[in-house]
PDB file of N, CA and C in Angstrom:
ATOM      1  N   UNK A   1     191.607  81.668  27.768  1.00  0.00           N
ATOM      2  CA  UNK A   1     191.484  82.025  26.371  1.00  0.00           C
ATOM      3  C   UNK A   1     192.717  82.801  25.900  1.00  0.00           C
ATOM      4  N   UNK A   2     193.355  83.537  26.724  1.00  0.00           N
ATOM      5  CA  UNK A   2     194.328  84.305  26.325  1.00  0.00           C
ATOM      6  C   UNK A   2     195.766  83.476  26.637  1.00  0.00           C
ATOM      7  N   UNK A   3     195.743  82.490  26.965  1.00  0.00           N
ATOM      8  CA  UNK A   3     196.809  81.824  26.808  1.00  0.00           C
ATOM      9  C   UNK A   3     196.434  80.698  25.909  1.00  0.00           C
ATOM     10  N   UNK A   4     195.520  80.385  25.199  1.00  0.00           N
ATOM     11  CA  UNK A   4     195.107  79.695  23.826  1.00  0.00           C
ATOM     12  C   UNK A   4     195.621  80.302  22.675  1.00  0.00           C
ATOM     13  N   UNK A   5     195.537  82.329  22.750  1.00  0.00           N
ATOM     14  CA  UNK A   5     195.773  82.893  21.710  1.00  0.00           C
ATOM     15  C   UNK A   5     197.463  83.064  21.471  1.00  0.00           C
ATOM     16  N   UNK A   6     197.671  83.001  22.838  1.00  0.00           N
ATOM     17  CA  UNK A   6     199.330  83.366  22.920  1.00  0.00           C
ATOM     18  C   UNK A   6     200.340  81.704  22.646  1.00  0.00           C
ATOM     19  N   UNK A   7     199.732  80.883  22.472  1.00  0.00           N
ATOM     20  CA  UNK A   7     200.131  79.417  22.453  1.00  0.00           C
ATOM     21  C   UNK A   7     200.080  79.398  20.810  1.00  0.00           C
ATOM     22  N   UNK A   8     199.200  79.527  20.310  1.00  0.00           N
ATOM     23  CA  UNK A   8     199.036  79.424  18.785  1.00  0.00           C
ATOM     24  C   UNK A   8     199.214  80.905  18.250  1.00  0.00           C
ATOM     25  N   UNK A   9     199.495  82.251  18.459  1.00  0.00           N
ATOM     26  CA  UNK A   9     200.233  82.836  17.683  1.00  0.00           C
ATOM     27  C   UNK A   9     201.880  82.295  17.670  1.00  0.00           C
ATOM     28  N   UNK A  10     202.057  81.798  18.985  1.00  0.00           N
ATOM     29  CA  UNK A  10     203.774  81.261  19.102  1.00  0.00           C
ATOM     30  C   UNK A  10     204.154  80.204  18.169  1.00  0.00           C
ATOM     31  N   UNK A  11     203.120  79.468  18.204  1.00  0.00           N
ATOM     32  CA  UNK A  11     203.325  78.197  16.817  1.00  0.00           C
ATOM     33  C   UNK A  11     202.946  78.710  15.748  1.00  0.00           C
ATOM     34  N   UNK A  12     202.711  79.542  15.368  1.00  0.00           N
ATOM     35  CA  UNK A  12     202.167  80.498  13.683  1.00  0.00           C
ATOM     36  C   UNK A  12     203.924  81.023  13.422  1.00  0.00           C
ATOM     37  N   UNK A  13     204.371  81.858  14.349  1.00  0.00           N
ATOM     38  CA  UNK A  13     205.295  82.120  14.708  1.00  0.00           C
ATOM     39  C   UNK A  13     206.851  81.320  14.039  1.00  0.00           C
ATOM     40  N   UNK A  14     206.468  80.475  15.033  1.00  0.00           N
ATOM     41  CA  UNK A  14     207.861  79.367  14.792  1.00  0.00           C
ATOM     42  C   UNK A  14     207.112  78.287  13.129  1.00  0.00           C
ATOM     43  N   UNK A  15     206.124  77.988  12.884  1.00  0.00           N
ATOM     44  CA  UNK A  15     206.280  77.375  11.694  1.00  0.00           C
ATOM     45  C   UNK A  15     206.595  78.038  10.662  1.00  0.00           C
ATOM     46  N   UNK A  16     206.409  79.597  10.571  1.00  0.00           N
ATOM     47  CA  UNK A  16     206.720  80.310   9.876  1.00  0.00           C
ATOM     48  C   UNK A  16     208.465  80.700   9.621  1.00  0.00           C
ATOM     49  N   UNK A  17     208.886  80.543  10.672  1.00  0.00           N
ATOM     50  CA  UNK A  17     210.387  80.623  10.815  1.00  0.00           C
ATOM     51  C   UNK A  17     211.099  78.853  10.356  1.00  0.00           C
ATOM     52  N   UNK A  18     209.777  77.921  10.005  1.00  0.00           N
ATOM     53  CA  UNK A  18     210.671  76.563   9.972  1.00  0.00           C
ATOM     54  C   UNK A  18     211.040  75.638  10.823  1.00  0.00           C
ATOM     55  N   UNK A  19     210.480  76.052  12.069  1.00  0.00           N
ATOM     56  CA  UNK A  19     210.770  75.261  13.332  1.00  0.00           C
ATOM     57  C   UNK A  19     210.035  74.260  13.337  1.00  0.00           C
ATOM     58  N   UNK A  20     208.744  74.349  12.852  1.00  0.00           N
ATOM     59  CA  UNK A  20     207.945  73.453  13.354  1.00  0.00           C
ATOM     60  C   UNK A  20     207.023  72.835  11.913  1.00  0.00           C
ATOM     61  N   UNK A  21     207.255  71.818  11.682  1.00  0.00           N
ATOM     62  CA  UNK A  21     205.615  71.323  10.688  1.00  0.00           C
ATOM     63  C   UNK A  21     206.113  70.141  10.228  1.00  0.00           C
ATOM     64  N   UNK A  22     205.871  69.728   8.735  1.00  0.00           N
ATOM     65  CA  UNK A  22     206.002  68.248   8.351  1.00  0.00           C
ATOM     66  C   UNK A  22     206.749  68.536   7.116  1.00  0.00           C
ATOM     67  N   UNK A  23     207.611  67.404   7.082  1.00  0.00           N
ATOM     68  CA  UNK A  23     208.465  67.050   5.454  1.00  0.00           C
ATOM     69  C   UNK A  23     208.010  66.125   5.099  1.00  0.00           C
ATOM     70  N   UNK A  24     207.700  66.293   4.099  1.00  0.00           N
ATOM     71  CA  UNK A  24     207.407  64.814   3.114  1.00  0.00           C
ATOM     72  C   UNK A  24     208.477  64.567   2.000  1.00  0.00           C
ATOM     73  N   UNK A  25     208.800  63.456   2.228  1.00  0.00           N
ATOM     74  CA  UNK A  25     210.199  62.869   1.500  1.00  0.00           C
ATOM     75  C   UNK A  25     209.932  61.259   0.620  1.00  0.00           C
ATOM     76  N   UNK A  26     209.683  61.612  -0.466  1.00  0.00           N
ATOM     77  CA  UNK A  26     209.931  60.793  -1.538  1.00  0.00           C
ATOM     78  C   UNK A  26     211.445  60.318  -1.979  1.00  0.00           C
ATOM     79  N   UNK A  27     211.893  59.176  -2.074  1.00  0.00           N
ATOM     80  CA  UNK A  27     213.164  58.504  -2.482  1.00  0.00           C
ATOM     81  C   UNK A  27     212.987  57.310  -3.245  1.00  0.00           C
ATOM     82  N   UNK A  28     214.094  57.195  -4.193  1.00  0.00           N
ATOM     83  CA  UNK A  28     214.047  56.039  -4.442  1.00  0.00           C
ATOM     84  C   UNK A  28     215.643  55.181  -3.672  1.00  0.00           C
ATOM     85  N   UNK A  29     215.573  54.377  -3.419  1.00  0.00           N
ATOM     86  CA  UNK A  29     216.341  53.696  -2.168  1.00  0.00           C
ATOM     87  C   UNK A  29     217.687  53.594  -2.938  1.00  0.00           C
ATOM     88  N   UNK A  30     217.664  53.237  -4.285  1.00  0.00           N
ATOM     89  CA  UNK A  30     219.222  52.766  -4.325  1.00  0.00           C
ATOM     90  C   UNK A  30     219.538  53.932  -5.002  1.00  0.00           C
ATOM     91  N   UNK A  31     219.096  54.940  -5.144  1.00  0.00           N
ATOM     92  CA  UNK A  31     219.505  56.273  -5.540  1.00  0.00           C
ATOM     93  C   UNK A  31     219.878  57.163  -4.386  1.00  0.00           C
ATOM     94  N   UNK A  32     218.795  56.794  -3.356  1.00  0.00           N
ATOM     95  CA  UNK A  32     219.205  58.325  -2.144  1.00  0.00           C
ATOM     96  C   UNK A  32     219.634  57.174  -0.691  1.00  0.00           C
ATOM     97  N   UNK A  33     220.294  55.923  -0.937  1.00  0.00           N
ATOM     98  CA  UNK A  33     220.487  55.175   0.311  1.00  0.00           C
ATOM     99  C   UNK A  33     222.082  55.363   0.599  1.00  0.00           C
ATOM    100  N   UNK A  34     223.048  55.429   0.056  1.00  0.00           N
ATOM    101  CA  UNK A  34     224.506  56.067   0.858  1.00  0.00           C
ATOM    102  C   UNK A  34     223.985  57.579   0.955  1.00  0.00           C
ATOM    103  N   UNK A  35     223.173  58.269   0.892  1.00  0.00           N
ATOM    104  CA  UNK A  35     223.190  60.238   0.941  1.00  0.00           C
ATOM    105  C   UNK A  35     222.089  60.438   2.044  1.00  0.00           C
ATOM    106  N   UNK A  36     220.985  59.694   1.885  1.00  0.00           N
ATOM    107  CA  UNK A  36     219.796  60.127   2.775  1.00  0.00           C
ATOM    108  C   UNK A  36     220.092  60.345   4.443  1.00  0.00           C
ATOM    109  N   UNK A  37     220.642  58.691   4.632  1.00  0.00           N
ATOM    110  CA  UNK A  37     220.705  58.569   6.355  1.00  0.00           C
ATOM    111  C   UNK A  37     221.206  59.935   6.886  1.00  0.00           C
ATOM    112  N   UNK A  38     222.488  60.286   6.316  1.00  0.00           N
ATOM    113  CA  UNK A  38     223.193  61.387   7.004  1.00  0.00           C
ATOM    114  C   UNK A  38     222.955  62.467   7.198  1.00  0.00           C
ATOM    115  N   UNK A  39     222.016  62.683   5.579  1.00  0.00           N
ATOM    116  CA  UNK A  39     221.230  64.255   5.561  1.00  0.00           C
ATOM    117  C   UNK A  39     220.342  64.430   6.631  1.00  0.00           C
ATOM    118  N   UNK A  40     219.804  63.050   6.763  1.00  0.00           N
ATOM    119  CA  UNK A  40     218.287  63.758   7.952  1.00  0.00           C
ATOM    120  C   UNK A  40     219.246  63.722   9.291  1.00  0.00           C
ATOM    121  N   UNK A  41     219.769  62.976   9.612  1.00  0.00           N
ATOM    122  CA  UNK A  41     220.716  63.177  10.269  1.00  0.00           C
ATOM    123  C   UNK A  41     220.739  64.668  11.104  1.00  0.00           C
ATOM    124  N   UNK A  42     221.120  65.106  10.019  1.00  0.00           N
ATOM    125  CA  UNK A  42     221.570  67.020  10.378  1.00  0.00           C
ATOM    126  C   UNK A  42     220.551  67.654  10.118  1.00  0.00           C
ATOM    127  N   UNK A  43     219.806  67.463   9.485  1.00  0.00           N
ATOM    128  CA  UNK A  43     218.440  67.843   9.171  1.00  0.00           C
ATOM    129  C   UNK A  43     217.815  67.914  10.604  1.00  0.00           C
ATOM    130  N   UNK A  44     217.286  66.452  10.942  1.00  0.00           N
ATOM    131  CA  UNK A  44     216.641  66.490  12.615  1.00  0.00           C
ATOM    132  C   UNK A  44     217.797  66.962  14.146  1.00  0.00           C
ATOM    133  N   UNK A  45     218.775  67.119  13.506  1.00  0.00           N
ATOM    134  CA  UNK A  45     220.226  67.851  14.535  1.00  0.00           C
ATOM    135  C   UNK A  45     219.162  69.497  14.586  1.00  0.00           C
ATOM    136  N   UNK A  46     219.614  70.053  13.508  1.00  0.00           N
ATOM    137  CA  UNK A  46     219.044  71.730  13.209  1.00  0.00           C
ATOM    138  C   UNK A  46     217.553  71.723  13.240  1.00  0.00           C
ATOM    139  N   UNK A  47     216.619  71.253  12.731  1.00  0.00           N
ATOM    140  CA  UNK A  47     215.360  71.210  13.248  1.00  0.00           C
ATOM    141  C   UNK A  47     214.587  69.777  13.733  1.00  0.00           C
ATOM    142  N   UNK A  48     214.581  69.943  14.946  1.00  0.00           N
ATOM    143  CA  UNK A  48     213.828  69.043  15.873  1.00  0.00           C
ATOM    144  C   UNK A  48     212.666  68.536  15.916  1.00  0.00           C
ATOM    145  N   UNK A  49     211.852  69.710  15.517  1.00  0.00           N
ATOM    146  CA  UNK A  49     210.572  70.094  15.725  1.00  0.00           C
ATOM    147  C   UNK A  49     209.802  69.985  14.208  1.00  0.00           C
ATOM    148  N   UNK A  50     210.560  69.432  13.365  1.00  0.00           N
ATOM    149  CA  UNK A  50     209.691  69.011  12.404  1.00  0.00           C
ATOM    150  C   UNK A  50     209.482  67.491  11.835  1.00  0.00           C
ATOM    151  N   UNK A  51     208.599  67.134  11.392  1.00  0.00           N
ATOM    152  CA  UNK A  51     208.377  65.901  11.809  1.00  0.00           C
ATOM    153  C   UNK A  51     208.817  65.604  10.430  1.00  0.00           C
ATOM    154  N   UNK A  52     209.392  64.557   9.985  1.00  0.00           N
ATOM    155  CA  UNK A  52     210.092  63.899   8.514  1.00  0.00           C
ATOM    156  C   UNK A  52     208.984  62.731   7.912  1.00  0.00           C
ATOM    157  N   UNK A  53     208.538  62.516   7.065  1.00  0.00           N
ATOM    158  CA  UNK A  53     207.418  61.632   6.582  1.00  0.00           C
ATOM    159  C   UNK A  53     208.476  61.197   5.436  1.00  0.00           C
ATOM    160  N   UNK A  54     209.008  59.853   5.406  1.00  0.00           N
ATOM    161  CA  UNK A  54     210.085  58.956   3.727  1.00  0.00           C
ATOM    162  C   UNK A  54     209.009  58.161   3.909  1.00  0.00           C
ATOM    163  N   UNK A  55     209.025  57.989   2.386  1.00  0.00           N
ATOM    164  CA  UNK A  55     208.201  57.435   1.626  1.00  0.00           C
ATOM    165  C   UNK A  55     209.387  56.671   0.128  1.00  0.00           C
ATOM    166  N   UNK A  56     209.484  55.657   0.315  1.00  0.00           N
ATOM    167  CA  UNK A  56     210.301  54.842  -1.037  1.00  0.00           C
ATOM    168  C   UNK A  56     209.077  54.928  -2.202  1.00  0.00           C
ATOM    169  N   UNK A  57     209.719  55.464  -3.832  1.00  0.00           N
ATOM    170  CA  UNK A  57     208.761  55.877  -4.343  1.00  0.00           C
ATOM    171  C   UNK A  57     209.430  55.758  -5.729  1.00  0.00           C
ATOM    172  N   UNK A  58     208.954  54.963  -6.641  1.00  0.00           N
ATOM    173  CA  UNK A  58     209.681  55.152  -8.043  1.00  0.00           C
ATOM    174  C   UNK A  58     209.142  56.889  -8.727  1.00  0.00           C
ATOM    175  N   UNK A  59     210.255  56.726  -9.424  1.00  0.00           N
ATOM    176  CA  UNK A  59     210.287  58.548 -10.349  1.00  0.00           C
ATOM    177  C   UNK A  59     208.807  58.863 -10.453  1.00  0.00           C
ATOM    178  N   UNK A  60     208.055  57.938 -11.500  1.00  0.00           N
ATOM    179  CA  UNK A  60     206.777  58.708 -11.161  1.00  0.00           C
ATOM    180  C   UNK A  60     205.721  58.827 -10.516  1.00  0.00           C
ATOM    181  N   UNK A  61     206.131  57.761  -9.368  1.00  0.00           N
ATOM    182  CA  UNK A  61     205.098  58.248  -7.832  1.00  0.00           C
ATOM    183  C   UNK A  61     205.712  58.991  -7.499  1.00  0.00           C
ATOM    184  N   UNK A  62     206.708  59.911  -7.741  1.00  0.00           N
ATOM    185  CA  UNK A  62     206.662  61.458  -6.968  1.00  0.00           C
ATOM    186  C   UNK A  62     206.719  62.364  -7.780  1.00  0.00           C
ATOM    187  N   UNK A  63     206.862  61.906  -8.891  1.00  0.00           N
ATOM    188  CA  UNK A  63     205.841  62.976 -10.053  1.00  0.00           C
ATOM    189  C   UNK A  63     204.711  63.067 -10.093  1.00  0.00           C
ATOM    190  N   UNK A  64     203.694  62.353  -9.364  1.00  0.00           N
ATOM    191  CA  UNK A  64     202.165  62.499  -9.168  1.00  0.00           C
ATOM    192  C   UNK A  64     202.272  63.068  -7.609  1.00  0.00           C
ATOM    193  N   UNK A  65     203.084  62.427  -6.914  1.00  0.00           N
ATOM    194  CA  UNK A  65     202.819  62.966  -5.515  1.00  0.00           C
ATOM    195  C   UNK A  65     203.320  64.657  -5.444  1.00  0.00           C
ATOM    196  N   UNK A  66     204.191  65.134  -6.210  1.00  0.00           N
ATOM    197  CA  UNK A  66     204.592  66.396  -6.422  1.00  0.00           C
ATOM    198  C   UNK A  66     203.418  66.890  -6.922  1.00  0.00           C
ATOM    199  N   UNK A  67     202.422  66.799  -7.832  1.00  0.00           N
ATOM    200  CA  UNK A  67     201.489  67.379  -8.544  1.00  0.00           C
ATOM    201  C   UNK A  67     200.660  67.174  -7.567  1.00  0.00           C
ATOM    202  N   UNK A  68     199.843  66.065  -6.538  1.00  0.00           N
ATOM    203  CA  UNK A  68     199.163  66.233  -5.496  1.00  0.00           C
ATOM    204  C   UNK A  68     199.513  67.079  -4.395  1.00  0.00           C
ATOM    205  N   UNK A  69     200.671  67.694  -4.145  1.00  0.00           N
ATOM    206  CA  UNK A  69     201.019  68.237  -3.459  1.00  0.00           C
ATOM    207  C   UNK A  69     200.862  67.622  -2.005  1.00  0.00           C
ATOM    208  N   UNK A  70     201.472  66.037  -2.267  1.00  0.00           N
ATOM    209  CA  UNK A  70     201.916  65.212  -1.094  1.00  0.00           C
ATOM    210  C   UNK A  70     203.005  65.275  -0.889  1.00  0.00           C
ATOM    211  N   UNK A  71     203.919  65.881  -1.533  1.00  0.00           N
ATOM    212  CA  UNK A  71     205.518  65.881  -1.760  1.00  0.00           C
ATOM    213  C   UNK A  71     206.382  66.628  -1.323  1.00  0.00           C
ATOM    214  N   UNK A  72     207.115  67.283  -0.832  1.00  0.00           N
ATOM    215  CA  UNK A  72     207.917  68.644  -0.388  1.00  0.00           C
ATOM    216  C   UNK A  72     209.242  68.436  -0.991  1.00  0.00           C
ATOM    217  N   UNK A  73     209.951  67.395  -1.119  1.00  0.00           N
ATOM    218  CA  UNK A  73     211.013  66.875  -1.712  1.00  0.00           C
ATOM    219  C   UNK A  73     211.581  65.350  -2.398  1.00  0.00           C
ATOM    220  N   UNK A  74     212.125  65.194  -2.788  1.00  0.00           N
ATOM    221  CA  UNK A  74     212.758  63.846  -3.560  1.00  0.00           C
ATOM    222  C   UNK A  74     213.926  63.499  -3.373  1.00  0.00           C
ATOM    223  N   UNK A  75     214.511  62.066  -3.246  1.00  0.00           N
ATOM    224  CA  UNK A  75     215.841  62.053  -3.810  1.00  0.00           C
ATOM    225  C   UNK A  75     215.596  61.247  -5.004  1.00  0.00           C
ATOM    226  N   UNK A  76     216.656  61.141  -6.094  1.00  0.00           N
ATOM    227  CA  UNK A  76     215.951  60.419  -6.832  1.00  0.00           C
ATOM    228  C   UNK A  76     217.225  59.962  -8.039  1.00  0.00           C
ATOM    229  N   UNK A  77     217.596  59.304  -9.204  1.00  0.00           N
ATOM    230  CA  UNK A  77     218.653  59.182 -10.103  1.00  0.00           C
ATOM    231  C   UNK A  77     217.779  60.422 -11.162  1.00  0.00           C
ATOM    232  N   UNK A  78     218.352  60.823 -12.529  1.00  0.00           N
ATOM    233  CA  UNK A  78     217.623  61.989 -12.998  1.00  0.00           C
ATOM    234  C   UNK A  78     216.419  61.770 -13.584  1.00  0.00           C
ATOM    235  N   UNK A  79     215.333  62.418 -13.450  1.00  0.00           N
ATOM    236  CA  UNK A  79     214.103  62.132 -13.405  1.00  0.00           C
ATOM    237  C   UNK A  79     213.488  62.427 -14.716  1.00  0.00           C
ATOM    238  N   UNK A  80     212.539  61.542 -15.331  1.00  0.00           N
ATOM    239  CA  UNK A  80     212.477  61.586 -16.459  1.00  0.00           C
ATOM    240  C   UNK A  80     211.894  63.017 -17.116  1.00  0.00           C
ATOM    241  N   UNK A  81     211.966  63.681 -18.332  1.00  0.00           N
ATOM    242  CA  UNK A  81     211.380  64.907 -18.300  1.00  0.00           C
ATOM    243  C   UNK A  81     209.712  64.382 -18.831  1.00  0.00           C
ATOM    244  N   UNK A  82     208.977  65.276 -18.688  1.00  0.00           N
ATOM    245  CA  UNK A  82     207.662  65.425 -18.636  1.00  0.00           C
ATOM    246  C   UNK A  82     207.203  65.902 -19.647  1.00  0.00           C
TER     247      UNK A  82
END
C-alpha cells in the first residue's frame, strides 16, 4: 500500500510539472502541414512522457472541440471570429 501511495504521489508530481499526461491537437492539414511535423518533433524530444492525440479538423470543429474541452491546442489559417 505504501508503495501504491508513493507511485501515484510521484505521478501527481511529474504531471503537475508537465512530464506526463495527454495533448490534444486539432489542425487543419494544409495550414499546420510544413510547421507541425517538426514541432512535435521537439515537442516529443523535451517531453516523452506525454502522449500527443492530432486530430485533422476544419476551424469550427475546434471551435466546438475547444468549447467541449476536447482541445488543448490548434494549428490553424486565422480563425473565424465568433
Amino acid at each position: 500500500l505504501r508503495l501504491l501511495a508513493s507511485e501515484a504521489s510521484d505521478r501527481t508530481r511529474r504531471a503537475d510539472r508537465g512530464e506526463i499526461g495527454n495533448l490534444s491537437i486539432g489542425f487543419l492539414g494544409s495550414a499546420a502541414g510544413p510547421l507541425l511535423p517538426e514541432l512535435l518533433q521537439r515537442y516529443r524530444q523535451k517531453y516523452p512522457g506525454i502522449s500527443v492525440n492530432l486530430t485533422e479538423m476544419t476551424p469550427t470543429l475546434q471551435w466546438e472541440a475547444f468549447d467541449r474541452g476536447d482541445l488543448d491546442l490548434g494549428f490553424n489559417r486565422p480563425m473565424p471570429s465568433r
